[in-house]
Protein backbone atom coordinates (compact mmCIF):
# COMPACT_ATOMS: atom_id res chain seq x y z
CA UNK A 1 25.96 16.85 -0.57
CA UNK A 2 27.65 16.37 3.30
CA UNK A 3 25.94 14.63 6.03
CA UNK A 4 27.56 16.65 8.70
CA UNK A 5 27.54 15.67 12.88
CA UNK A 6 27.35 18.25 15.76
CA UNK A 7 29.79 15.58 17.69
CA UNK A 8 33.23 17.21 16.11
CA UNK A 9 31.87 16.67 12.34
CA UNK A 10 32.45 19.94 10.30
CA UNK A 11 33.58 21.32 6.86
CA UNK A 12 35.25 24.22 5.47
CA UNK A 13 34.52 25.85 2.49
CA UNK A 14 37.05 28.17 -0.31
CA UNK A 15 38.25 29.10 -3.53
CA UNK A 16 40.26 26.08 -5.29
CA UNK A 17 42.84 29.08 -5.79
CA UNK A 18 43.17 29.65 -2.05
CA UNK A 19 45.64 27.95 0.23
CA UNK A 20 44.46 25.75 2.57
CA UNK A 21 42.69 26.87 5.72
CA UNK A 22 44.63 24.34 8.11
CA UNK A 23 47.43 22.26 7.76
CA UNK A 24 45.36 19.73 10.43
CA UNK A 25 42.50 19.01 8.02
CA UNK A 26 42.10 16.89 5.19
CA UNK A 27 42.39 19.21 1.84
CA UNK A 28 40.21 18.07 -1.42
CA UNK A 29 40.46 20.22 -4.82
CA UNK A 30 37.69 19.89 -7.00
CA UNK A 31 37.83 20.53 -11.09
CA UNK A 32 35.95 23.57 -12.22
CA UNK A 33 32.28 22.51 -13.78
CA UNK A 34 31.72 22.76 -17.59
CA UNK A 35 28.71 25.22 -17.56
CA UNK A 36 29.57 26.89 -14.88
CA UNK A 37 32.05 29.92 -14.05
CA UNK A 38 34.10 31.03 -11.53
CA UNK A 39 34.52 35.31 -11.87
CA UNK A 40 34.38 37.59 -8.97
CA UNK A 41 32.07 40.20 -9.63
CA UNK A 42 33.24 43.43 -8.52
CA UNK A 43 36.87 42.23 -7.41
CA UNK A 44 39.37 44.45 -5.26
CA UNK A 45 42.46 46.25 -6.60
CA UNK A 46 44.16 43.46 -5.58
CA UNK A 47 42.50 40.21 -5.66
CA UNK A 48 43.32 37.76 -2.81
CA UNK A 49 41.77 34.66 -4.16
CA UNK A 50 43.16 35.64 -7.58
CA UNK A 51 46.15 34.40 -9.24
CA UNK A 52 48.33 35.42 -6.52
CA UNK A 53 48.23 33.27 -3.43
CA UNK A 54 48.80 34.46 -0.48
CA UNK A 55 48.07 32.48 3.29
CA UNK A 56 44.87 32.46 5.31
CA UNK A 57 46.85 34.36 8.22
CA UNK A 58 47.73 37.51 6.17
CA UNK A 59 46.17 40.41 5.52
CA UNK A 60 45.43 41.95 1.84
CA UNK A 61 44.97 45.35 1.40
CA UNK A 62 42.95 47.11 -1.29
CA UNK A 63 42.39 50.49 -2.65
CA UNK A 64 39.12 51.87 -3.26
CA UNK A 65 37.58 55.57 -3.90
CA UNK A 66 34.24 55.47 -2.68
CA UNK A 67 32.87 55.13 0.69
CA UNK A 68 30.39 54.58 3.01
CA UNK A 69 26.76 56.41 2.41
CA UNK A 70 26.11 55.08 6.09
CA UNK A 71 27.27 57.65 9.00
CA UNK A 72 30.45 55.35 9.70
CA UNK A 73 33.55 56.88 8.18
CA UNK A 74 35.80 53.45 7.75
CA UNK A 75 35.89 52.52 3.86
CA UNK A 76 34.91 48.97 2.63
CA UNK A 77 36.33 47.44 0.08
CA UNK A 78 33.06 45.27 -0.64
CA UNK A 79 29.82 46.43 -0.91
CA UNK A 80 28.83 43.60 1.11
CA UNK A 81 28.68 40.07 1.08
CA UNK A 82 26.00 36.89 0.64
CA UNK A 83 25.58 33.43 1.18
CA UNK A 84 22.97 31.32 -0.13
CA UNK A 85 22.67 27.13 0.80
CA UNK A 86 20.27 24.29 1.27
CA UNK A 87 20.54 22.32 4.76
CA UNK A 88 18.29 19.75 6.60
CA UNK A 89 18.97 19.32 10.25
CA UNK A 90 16.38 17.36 12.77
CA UNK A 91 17.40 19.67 16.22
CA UNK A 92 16.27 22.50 15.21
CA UNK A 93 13.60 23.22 18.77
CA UNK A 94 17.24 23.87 20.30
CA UNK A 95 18.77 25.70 17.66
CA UNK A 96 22.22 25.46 15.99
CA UNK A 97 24.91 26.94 14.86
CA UNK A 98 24.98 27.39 11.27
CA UNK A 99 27.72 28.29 9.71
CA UNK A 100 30.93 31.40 9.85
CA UNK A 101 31.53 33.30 7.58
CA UNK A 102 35.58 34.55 7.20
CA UNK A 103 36.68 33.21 10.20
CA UNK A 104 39.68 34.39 10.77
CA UNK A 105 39.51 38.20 10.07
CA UNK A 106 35.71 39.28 9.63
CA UNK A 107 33.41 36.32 11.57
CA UNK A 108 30.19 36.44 10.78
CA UNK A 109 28.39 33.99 12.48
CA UNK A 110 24.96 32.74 11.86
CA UNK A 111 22.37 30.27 14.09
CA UNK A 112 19.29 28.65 13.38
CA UNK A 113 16.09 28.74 15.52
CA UNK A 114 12.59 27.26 15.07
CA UNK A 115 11.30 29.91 12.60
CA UNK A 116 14.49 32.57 12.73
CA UNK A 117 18.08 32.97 12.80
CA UNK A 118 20.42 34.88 14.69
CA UNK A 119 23.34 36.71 13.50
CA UNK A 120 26.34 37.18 15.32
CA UNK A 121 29.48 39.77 14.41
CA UNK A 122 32.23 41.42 16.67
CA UNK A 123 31.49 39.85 19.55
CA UNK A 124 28.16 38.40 21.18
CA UNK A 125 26.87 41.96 22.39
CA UNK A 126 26.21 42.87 17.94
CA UNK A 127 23.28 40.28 17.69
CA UNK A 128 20.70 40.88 14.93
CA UNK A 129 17.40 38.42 15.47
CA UNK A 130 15.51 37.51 11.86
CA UNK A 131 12.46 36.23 11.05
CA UNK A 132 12.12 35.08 7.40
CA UNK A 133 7.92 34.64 8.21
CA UNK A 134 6.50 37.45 5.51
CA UNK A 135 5.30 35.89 2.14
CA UNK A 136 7.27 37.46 -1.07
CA UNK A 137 6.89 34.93 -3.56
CA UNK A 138 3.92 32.90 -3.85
CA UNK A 139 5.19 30.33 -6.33
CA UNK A 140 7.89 28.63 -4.77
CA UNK A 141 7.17 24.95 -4.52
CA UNK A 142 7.59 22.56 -1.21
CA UNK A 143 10.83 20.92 -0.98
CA UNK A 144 12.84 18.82 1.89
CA UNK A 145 15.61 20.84 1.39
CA UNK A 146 15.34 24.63 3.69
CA UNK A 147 17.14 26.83 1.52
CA UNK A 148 18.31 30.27 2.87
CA UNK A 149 19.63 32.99 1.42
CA UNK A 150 21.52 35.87 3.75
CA UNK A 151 22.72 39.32 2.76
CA UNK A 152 24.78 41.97 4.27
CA UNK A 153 24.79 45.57 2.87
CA UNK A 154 27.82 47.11 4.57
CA UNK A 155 27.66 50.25 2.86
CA UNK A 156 23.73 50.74 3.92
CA UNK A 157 24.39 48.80 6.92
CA UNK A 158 21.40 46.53 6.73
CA UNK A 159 20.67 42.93 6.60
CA UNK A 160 17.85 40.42 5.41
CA UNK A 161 17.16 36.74 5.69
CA UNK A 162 15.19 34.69 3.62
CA UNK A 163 14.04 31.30 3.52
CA UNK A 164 12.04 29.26 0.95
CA UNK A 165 9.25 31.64 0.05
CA UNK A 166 9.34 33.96 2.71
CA UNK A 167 12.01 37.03 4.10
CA UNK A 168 12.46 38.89 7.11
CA UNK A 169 12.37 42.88 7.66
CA UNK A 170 15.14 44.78 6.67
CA UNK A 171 17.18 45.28 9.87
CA UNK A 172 19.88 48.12 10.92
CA UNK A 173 23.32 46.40 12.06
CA UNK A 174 23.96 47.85 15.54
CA UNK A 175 27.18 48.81 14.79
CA UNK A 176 29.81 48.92 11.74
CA UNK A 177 30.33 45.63 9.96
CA UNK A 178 33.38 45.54 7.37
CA UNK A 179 33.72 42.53 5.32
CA UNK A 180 37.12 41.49 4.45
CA UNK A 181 36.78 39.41 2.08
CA UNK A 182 37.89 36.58 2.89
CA UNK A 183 36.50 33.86 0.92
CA UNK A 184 35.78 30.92 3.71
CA UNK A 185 32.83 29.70 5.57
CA UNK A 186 33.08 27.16 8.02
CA UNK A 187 29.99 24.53 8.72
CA UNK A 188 30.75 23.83 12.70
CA UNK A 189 28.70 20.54 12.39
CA UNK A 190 25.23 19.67 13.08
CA UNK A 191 23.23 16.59 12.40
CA UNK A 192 21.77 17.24 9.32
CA UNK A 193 22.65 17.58 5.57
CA UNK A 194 24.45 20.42 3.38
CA UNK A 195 24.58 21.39 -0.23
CA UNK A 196 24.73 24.09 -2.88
CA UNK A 197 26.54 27.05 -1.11
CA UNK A 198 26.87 29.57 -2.84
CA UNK A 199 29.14 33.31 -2.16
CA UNK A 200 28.82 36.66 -3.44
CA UNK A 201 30.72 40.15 -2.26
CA UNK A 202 27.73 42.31 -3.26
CA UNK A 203 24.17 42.36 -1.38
CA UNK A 204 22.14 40.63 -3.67
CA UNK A 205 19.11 41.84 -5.53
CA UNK A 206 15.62 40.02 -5.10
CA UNK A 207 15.93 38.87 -8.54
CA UNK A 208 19.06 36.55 -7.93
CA UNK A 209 17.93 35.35 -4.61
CA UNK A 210 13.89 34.15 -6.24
CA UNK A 211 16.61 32.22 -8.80
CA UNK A 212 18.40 30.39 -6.52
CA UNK A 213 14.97 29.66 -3.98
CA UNK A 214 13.90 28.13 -8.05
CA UNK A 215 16.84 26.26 -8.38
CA UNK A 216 17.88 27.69 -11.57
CA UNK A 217 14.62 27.38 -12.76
CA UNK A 218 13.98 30.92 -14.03
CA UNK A 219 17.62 32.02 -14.43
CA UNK A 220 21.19 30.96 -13.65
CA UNK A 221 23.22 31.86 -10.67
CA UNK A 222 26.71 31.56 -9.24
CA UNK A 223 28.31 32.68 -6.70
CA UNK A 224 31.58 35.53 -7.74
CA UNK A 225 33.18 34.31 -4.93
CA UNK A 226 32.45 30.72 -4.18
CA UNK A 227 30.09 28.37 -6.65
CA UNK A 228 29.32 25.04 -5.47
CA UNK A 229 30.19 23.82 -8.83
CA UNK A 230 34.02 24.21 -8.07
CA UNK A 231 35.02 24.55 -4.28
CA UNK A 232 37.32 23.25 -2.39
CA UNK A 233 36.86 21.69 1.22
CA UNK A 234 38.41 20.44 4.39
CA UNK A 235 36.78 17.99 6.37
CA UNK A 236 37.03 17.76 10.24
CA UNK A 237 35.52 14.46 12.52
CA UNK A 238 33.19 12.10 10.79
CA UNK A 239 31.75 13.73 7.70
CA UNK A 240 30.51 11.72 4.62
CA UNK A 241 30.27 13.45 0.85
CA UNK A 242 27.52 11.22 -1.44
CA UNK A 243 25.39 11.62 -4.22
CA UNK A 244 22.44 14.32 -3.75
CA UNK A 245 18.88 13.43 -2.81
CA UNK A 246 18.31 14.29 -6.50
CA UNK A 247 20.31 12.72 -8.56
CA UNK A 248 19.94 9.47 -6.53
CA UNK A 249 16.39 9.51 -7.40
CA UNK A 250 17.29 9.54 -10.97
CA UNK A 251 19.45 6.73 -10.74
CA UNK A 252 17.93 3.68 -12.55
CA UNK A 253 16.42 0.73 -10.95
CA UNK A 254 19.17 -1.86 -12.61
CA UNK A 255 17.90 -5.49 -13.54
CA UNK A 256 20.77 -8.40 -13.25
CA UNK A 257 22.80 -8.52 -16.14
CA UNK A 258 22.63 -5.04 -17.62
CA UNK A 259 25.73 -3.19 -17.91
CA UNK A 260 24.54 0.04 -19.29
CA UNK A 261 22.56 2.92 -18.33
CA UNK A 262 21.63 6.35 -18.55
CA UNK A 263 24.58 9.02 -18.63
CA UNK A 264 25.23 11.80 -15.99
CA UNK A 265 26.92 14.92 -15.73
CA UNK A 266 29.46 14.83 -12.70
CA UNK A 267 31.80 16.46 -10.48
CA UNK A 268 34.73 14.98 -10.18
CA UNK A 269 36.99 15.40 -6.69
CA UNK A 270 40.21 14.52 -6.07
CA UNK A 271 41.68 13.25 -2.73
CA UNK A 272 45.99 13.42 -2.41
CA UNK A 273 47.10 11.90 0.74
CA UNK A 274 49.41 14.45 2.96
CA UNK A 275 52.49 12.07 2.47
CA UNK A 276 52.19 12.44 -1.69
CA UNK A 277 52.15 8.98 -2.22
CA UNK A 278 48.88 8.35 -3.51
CA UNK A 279 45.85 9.83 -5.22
CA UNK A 280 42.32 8.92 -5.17
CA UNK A 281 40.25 10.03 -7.54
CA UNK A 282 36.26 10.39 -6.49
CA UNK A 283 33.62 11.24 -8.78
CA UNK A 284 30.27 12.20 -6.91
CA UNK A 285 27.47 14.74 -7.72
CA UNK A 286 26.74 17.12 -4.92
């Protein structure tokens, strides 16, 4: 997990196959996960966070037959896009900005409220207010973690929030929203905790979205664009990556003298300095 700041402390999420967002932030790889998978779902024509790599500043371009069932004429090359994660922050009676979703050619900005969210796209005048306050599944247990899932259907032109047990209304976009694909999201900063973020291009079903609120419990997920199990970040400001809440629970209460314990599964991360001279490795469990 991160333990991010609002005072200049942010992150920035993408694929380990994309280049680095910007040259003045610190750049960690991580190695892919054993169990898990990295496959885009319903990938373009040409995929930009494929094998080719390509910078942050250009543009791909993609060829598609079908179009929009919505009254807008402009073809997407997505069916949509969403982005699931687990955060704690203590200012929430002032509200925050959450996160931004492909910065640099689609934003897609999101803020937290006491009890909704606000979403922000093509300037501040396309503002969608959600409420995730109606019941949908009954058996999702209590946890310290507020995990949120949000999806965008650009071809319906709809979107829904959700949050722990509950969802919002299904709400019209006030005008077009065309995802480009770009796979980044930016955390800003807030004071408050991050983990588990998870990217698809595709509006997900209820099915996948009751998985991840279960943590896996009644089926797998992963994201077909980004899976926390193998990301790649840039910290910005005073940020600090550690061991989750979790698995620091599990760790064993160690008695003076013994040198062995319980095994764990980890992620490992590895740090180069800019200059090439050094490498750090870092093993931590997110």
């Amino acid at each position: 997990m991160f333990t991010l700041s609002r005072n200049y402390g942010g992150v920035t999420f993408y694929p380990p196959y994309y280049d680095s967002v910007s040259p003045s932030t610190t750049d960690y790889p991580t190695r892919r996960h054993k169990t898990r998978s990295w496959i885009p779902t319903t990938p373009p024509t040409t995929s930009p966070w494929g094998s080719t790599r390509y910078s942050p500043l250009s543009t791909p371009s993609w060829t598609t037959n079908r179009r929009w069932t919505y009254p807008w004429t402009t073809e997407s090359p997505t069916r949509g896009v969403s982005v699931c994660l687990r955060y704690m922050a203590d200012n929430l009676q002032s509200g925050f900005p959450l996160f931004t979703l492909s910065p640099n050619r689609s934003p897609l900005s999101l803020e937290a409220n006491p009890n909704s969210y606000g979403l922000t796209f093509s300037g501040y005048y396309n503002y969608v207010y959600l409420r995730p306050l109606i019941k949908f599944w009954p058996n999702i247990g209590l946890d310290f973690w507020t995990s949120v899932c949000l999806t965008v259907d650009t071809r319906k032109g709809v979107v829904q929030m959700f949050s722990g047990s509950n969802m919002s209304i299904r709400k019209v976009l006030p005008s077009q929203y065309v995802w480009s694909g770009e796979p980044v999201i930016d955390f800003p900063g807030f004071d408050g905790q991050l983990t588990d973020i998870q990217m698809w291009d595709y509006p997900l079903r209820y099915k996948e979205i009751f998985y991840y609120m279960n943590r896996g419990y009644y089926g797998s997920y992963s994201g077909s664009v980004l899976s926390w199990s193998y990301i790649r970040y840039s910290l910005r400001g005073r940020v600090v990556m550690e061991d989750s809440y979790g698995m620091q629970a599990k760790e064993p209460i160690r008695k003076v003298g013994r040198k062995h314990g319980p095994k764990k599964d980890k992620l490992k991360f590895f740090s180069v300095e800019k200059d090439g001279m050094s490498e750090d490795q870092k093993t931590q469990v997110l």
